[in-house]
PDB file of N, CA and C in Angstrom:
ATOM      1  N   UNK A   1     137.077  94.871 149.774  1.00  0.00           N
ATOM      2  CA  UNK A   1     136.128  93.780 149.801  1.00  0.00           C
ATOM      3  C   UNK A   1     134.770  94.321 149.375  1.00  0.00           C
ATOM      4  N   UNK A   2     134.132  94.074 148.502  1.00  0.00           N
ATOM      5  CA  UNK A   2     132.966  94.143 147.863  1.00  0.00           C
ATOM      6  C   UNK A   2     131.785  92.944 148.030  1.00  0.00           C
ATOM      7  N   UNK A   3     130.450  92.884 148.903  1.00  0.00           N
ATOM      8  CA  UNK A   3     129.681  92.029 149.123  1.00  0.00           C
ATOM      9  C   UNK A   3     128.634  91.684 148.433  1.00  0.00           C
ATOM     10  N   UNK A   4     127.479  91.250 148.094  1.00  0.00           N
ATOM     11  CA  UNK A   4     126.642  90.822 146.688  1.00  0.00           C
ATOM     12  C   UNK A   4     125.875  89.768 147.005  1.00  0.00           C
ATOM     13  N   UNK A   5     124.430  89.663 146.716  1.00  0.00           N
ATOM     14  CA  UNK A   5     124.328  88.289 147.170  1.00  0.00           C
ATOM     15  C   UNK A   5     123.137  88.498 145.946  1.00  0.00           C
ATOM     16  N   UNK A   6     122.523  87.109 145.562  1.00  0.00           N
ATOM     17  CA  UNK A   6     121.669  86.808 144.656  1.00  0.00           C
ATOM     18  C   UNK A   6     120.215  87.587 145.625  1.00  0.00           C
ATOM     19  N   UNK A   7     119.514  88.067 144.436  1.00  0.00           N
ATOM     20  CA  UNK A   7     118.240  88.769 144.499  1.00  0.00           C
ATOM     21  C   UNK A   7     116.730  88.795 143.608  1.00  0.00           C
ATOM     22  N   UNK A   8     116.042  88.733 143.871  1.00  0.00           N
ATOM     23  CA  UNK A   8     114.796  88.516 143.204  1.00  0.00           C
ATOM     24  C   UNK A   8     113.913  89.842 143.160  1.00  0.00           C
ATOM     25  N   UNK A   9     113.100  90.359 142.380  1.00  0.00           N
ATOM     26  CA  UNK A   9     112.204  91.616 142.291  1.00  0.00           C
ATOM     27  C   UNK A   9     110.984  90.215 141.618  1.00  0.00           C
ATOM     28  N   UNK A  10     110.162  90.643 141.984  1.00  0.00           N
ATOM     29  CA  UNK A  10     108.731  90.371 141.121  1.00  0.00           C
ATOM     30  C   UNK A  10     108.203  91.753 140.459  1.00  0.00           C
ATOM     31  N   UNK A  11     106.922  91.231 140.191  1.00  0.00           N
ATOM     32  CA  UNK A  11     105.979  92.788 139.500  1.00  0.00           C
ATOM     33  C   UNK A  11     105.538  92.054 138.610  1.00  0.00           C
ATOM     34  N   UNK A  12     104.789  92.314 137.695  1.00  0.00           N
ATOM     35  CA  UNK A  12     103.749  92.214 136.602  1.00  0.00           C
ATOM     36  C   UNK A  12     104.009  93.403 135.342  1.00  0.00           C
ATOM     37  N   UNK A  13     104.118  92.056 134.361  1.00  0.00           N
ATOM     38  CA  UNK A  13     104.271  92.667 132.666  1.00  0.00           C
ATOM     39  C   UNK A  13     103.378  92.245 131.693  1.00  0.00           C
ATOM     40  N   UNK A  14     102.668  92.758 131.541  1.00  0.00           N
ATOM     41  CA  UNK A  14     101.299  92.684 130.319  1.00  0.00           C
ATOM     42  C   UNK A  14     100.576  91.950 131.491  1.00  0.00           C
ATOM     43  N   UNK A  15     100.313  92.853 132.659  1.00  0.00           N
ATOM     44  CA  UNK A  15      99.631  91.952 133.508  1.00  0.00           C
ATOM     45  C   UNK A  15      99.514  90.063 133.809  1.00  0.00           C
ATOM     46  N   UNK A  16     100.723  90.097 133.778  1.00  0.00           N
ATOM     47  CA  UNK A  16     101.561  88.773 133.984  1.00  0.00           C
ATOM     48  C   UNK A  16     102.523  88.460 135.131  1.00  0.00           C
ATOM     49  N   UNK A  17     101.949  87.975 136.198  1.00  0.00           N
ATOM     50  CA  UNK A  17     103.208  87.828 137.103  1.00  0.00           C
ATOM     51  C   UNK A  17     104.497  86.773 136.580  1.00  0.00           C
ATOM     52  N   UNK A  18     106.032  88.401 136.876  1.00  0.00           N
ATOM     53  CA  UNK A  18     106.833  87.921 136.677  1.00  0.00           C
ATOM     54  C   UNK A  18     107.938  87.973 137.081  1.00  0.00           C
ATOM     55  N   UNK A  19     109.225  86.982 138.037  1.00  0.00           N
ATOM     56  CA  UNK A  19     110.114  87.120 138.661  1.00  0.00           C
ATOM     57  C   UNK A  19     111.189  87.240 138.385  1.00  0.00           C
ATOM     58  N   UNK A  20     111.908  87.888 138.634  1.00  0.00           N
ATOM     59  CA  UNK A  20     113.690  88.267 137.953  1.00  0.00           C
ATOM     60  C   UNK A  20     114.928  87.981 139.027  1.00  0.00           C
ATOM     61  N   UNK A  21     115.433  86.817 138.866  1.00  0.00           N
ATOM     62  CA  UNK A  21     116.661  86.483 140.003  1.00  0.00           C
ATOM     63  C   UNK A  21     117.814  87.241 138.908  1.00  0.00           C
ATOM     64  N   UNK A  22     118.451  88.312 140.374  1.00  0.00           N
ATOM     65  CA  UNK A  22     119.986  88.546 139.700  1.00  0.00           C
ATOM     66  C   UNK A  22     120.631  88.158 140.318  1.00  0.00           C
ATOM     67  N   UNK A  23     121.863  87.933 139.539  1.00  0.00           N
ATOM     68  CA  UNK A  23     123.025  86.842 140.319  1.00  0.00           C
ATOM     69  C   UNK A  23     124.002  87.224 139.978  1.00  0.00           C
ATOM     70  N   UNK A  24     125.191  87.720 141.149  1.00  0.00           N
ATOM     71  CA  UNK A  24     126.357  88.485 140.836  1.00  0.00           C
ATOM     72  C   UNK A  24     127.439  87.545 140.466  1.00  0.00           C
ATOM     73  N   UNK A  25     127.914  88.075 138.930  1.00  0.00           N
ATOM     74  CA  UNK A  25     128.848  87.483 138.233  1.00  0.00           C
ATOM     75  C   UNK A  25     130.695  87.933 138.314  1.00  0.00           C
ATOM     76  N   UNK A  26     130.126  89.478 138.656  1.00  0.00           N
ATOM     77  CA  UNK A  26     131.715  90.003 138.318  1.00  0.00           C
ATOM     78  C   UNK A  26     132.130  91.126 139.100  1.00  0.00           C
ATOM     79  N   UNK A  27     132.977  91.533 139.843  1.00  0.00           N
ATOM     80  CA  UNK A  27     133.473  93.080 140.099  1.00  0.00           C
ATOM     81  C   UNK A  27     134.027  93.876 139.650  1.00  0.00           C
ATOM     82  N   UNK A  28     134.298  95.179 138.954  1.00  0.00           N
ATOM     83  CA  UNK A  28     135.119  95.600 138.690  1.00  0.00           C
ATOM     84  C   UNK A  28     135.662  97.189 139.394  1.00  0.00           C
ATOM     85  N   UNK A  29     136.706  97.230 140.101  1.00  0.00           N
ATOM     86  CA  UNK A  29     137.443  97.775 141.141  1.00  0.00           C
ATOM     87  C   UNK A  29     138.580  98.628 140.539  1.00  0.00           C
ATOM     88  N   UNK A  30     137.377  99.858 140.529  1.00  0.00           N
ATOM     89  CA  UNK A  30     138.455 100.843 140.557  1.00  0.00           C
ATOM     90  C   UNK A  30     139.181 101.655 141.516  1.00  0.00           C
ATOM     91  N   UNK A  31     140.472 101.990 141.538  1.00  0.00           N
ATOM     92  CA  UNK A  31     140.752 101.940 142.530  1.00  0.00           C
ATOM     93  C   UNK A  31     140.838 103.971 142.780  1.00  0.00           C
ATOM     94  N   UNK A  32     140.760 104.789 141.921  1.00  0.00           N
ATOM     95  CA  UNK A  32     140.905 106.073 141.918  1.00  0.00           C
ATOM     96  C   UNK A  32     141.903 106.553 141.385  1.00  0.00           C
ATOM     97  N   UNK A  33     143.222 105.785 140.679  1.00  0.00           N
ATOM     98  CA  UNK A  33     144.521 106.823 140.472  1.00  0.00           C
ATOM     99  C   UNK A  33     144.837 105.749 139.259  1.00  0.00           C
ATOM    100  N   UNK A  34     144.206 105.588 138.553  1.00  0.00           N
ATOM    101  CA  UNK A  34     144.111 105.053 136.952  1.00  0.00           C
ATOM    102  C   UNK A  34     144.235 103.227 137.042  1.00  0.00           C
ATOM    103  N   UNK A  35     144.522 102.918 138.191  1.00  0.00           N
ATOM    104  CA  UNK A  35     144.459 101.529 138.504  1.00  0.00           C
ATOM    105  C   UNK A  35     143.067 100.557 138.912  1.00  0.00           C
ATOM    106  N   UNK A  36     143.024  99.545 138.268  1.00  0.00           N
ATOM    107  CA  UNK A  36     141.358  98.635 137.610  1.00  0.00           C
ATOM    108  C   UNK A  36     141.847  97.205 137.889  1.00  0.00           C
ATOM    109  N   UNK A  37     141.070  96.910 138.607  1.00  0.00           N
ATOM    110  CA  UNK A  37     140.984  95.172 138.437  1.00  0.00           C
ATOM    111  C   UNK A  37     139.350  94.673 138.089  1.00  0.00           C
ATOM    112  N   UNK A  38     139.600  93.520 137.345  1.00  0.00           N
ATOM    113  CA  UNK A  38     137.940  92.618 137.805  1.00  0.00           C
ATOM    114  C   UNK A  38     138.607  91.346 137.859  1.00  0.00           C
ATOM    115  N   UNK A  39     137.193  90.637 139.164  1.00  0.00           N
ATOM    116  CA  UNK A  39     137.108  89.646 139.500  1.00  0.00           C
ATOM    117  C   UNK A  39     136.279  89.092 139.326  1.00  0.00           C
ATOM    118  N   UNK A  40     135.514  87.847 139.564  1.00  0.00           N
ATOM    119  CA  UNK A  40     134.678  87.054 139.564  1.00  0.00           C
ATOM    120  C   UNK A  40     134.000  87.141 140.841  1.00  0.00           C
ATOM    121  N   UNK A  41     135.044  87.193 141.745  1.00  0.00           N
ATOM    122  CA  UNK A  41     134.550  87.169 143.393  1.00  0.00           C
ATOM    123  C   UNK A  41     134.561  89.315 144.056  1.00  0.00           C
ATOM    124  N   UNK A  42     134.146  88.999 144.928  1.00  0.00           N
ATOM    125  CA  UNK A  42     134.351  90.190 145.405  1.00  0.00           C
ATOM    126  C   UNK A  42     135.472  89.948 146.640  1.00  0.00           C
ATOM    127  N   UNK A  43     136.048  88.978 146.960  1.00  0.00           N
ATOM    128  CA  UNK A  43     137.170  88.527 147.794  1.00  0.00           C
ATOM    129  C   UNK A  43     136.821  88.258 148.989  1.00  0.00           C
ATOM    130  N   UNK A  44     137.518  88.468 149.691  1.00  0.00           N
ATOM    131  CA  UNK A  44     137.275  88.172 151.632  1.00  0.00           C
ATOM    132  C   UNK A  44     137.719  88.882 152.478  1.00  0.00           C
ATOM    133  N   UNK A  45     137.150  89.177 153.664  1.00  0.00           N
ATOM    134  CA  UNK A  45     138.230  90.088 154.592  1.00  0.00           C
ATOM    135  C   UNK A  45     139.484  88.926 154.856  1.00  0.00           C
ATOM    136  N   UNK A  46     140.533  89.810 155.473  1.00  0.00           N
ATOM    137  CA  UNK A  46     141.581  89.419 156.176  1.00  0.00           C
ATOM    138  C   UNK A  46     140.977  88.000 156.944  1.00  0.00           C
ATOM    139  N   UNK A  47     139.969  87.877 158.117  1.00  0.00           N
ATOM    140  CA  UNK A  47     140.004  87.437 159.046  1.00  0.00           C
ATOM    141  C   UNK A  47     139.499  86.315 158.380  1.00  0.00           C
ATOM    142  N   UNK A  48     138.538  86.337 157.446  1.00  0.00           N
ATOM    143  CA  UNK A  48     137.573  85.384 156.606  1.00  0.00           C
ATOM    144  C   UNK A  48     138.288  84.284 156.186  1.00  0.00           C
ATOM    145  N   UNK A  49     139.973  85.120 155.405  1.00  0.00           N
ATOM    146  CA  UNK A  49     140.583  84.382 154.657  1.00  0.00           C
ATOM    147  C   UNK A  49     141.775  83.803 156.127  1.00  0.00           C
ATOM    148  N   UNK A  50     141.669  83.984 156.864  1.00  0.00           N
ATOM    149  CA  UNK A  50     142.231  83.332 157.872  1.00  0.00           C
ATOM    150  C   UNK A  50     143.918  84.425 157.705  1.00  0.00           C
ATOM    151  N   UNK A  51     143.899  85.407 157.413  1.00  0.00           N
ATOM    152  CA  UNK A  51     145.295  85.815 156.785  1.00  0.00           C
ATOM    153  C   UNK A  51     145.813  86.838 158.016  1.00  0.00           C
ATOM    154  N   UNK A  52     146.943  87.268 158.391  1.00  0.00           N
ATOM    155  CA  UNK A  52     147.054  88.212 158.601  1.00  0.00           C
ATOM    156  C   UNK A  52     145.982  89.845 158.067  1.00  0.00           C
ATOM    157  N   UNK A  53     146.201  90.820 158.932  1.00  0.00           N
ATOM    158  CA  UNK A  53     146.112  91.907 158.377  1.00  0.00           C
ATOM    159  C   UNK A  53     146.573  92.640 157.359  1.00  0.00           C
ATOM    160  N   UNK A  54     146.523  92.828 156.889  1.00  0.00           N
ATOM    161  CA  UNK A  54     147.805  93.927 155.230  1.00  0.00           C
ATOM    162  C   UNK A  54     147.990  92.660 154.539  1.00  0.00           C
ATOM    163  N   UNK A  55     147.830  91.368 154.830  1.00  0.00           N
ATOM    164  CA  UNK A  55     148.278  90.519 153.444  1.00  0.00           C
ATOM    165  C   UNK A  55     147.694  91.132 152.269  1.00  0.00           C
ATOM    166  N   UNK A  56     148.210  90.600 151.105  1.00  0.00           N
ATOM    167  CA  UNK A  56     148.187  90.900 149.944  1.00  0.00           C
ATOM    168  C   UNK A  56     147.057  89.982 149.586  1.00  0.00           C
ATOM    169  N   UNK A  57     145.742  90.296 148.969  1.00  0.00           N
ATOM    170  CA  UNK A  57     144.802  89.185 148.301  1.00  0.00           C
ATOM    171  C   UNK A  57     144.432  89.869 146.831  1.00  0.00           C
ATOM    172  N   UNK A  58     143.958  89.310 146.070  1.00  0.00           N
ATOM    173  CA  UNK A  58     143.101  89.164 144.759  1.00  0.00           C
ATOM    174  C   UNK A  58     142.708  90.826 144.924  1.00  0.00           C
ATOM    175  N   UNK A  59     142.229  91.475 145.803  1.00  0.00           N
ATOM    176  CA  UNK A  59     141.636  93.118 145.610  1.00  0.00           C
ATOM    177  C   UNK A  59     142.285  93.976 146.088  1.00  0.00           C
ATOM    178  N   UNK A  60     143.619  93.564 146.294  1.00  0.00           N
ATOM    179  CA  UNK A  60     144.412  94.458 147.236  1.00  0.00           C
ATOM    180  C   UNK A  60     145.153  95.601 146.656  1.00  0.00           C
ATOM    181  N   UNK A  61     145.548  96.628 146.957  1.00  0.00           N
ATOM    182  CA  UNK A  61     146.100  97.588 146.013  1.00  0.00           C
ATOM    183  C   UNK A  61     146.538  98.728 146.988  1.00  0.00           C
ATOM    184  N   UNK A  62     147.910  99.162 146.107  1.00  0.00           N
ATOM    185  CA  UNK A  62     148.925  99.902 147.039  1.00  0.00           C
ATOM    186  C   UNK A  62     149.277 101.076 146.191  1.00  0.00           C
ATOM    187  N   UNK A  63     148.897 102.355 147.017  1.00  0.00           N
ATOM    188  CA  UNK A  63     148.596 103.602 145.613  1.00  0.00           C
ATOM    189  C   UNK A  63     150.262 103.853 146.149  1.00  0.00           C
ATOM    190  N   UNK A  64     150.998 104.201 145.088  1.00  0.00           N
ATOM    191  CA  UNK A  64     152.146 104.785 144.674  1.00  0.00           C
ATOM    192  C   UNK A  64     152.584 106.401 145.404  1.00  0.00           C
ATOM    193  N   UNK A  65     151.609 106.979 145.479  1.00  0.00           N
ATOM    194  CA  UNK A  65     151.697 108.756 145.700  1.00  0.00           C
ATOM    195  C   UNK A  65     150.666 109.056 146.822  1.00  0.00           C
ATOM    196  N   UNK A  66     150.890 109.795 147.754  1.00  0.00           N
ATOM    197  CA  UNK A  66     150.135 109.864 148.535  1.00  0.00           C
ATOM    198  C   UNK A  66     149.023 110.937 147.886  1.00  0.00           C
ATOM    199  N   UNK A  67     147.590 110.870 148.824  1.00  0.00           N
ATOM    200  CA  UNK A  67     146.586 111.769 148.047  1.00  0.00           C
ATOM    201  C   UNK A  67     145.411 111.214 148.736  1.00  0.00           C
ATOM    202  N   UNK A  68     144.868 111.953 148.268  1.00  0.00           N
ATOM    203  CA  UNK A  68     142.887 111.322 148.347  1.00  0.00           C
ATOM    204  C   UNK A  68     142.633 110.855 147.084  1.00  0.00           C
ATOM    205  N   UNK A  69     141.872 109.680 147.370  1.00  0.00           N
ATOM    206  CA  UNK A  69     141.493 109.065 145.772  1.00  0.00           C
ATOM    207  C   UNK A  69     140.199 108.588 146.207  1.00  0.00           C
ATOM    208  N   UNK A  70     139.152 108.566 144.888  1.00  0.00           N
ATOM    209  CA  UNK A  70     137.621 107.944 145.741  1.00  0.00           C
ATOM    210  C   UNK A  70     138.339 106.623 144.686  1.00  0.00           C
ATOM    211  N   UNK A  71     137.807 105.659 145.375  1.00  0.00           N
ATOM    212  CA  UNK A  71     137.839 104.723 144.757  1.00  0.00           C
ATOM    213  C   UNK A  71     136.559 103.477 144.802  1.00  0.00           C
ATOM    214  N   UNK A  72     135.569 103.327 143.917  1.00  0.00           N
ATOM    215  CA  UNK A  72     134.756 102.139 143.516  1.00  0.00           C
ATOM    216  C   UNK A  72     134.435 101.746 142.863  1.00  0.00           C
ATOM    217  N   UNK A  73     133.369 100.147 143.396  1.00  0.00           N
ATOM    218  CA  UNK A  73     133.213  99.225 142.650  1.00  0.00           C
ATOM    219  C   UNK A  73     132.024  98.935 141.848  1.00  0.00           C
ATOM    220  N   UNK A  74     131.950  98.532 140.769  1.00  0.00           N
ATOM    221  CA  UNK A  74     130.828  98.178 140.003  1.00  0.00           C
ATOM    222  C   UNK A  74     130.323  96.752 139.795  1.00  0.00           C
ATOM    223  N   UNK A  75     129.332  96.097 140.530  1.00  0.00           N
ATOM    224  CA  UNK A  75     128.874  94.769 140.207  1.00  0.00           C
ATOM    225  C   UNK A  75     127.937  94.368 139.069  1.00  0.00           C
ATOM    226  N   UNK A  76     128.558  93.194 138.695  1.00  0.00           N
ATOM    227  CA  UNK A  76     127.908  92.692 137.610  1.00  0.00           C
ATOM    228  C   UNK A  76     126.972  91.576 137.669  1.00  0.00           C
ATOM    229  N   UNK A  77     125.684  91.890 137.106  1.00  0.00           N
ATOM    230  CA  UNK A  77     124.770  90.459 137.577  1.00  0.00           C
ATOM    231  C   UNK A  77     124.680  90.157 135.898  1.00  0.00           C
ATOM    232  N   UNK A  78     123.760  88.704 136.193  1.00  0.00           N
ATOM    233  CA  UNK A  78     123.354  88.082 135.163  1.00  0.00           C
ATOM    234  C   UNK A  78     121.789  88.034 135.817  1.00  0.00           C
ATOM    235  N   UNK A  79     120.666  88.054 134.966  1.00  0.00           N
ATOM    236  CA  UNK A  79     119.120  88.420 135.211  1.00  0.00           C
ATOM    237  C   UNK A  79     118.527  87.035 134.137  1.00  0.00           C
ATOM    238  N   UNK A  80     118.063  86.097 135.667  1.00  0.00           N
ATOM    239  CA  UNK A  80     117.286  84.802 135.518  1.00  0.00           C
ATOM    240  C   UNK A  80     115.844  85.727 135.299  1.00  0.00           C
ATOM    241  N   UNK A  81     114.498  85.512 134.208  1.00  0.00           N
ATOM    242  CA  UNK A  81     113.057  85.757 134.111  1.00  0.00           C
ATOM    243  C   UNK A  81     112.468  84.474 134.305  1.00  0.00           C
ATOM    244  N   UNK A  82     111.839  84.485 135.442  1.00  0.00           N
ATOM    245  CA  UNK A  82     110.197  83.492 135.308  1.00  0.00           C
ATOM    246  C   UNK A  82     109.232  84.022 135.051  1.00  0.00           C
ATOM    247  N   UNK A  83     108.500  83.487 134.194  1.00  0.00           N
ATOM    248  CA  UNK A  83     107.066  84.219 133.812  1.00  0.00           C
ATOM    249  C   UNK A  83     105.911  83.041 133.781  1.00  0.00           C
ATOM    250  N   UNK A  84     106.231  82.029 134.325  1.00  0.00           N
ATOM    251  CA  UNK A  84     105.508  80.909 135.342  1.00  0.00           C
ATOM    252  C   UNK A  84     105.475  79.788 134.421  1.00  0.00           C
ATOM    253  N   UNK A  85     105.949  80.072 133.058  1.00  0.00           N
ATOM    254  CA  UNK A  85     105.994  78.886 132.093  1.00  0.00           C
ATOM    255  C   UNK A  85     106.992  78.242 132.066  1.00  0.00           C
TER     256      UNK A  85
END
C-alpha cells in the first residue's frame, strides 16, 4: 500500500508569487526480484477494503524464491502553476 495526497509549495519566480498543486496520478511498484506493476491508485489496506488479511488486491505480490528483496515505489504527480492570472 502506497499513500499520496495532493500538495501545494508556493515561492516566488521573477519575483512573482507563485503556487504549484501536485496531484498524484500513478504508482509504480517495484517489487525487488524483476517483478513491476503500475497503478493509478496506490490501493487499500486489507481492513480499508473490508477484506480479509492475505487477500489478493491490485498491489499484491507473491515472490516465487525465498530471499531478501528491497522492494519500492515511485509516485507520479501531475504539477497545477498559479501565477495569480
Amino acid at each position: 500500500v502506497a499513500t499520496s495526497t495532493v500538495h501545494t509549495q508556493s515561492g516566488d519566480l521573477f519575483d512573482r508569487p507563485v503556487n504549484v498543486r501536485f496531484n498524484p496520478i500513478g504508482y509504480d511498484f517495484d517489487y525487488g526480484d524483476g517483478t513491476t506493476r503500475s497503478t493509478t491508485t496506490g490501493d487499500r489496506t486489507w481492513t480499508a477494503l473490508g477484506q480479509a488479511t492475505f487477500t489478493t488486491t491490485p498491489t499484491s505480490h507473491a515472490y516465487r524464491d525465498r530471499g531478501t528483496y528491497t522492494a519500492h515505489t515511485s509516485i507520479h504527480y501531475t504539477a497545477e502553476v498559479d501565477i495569480g492570472n
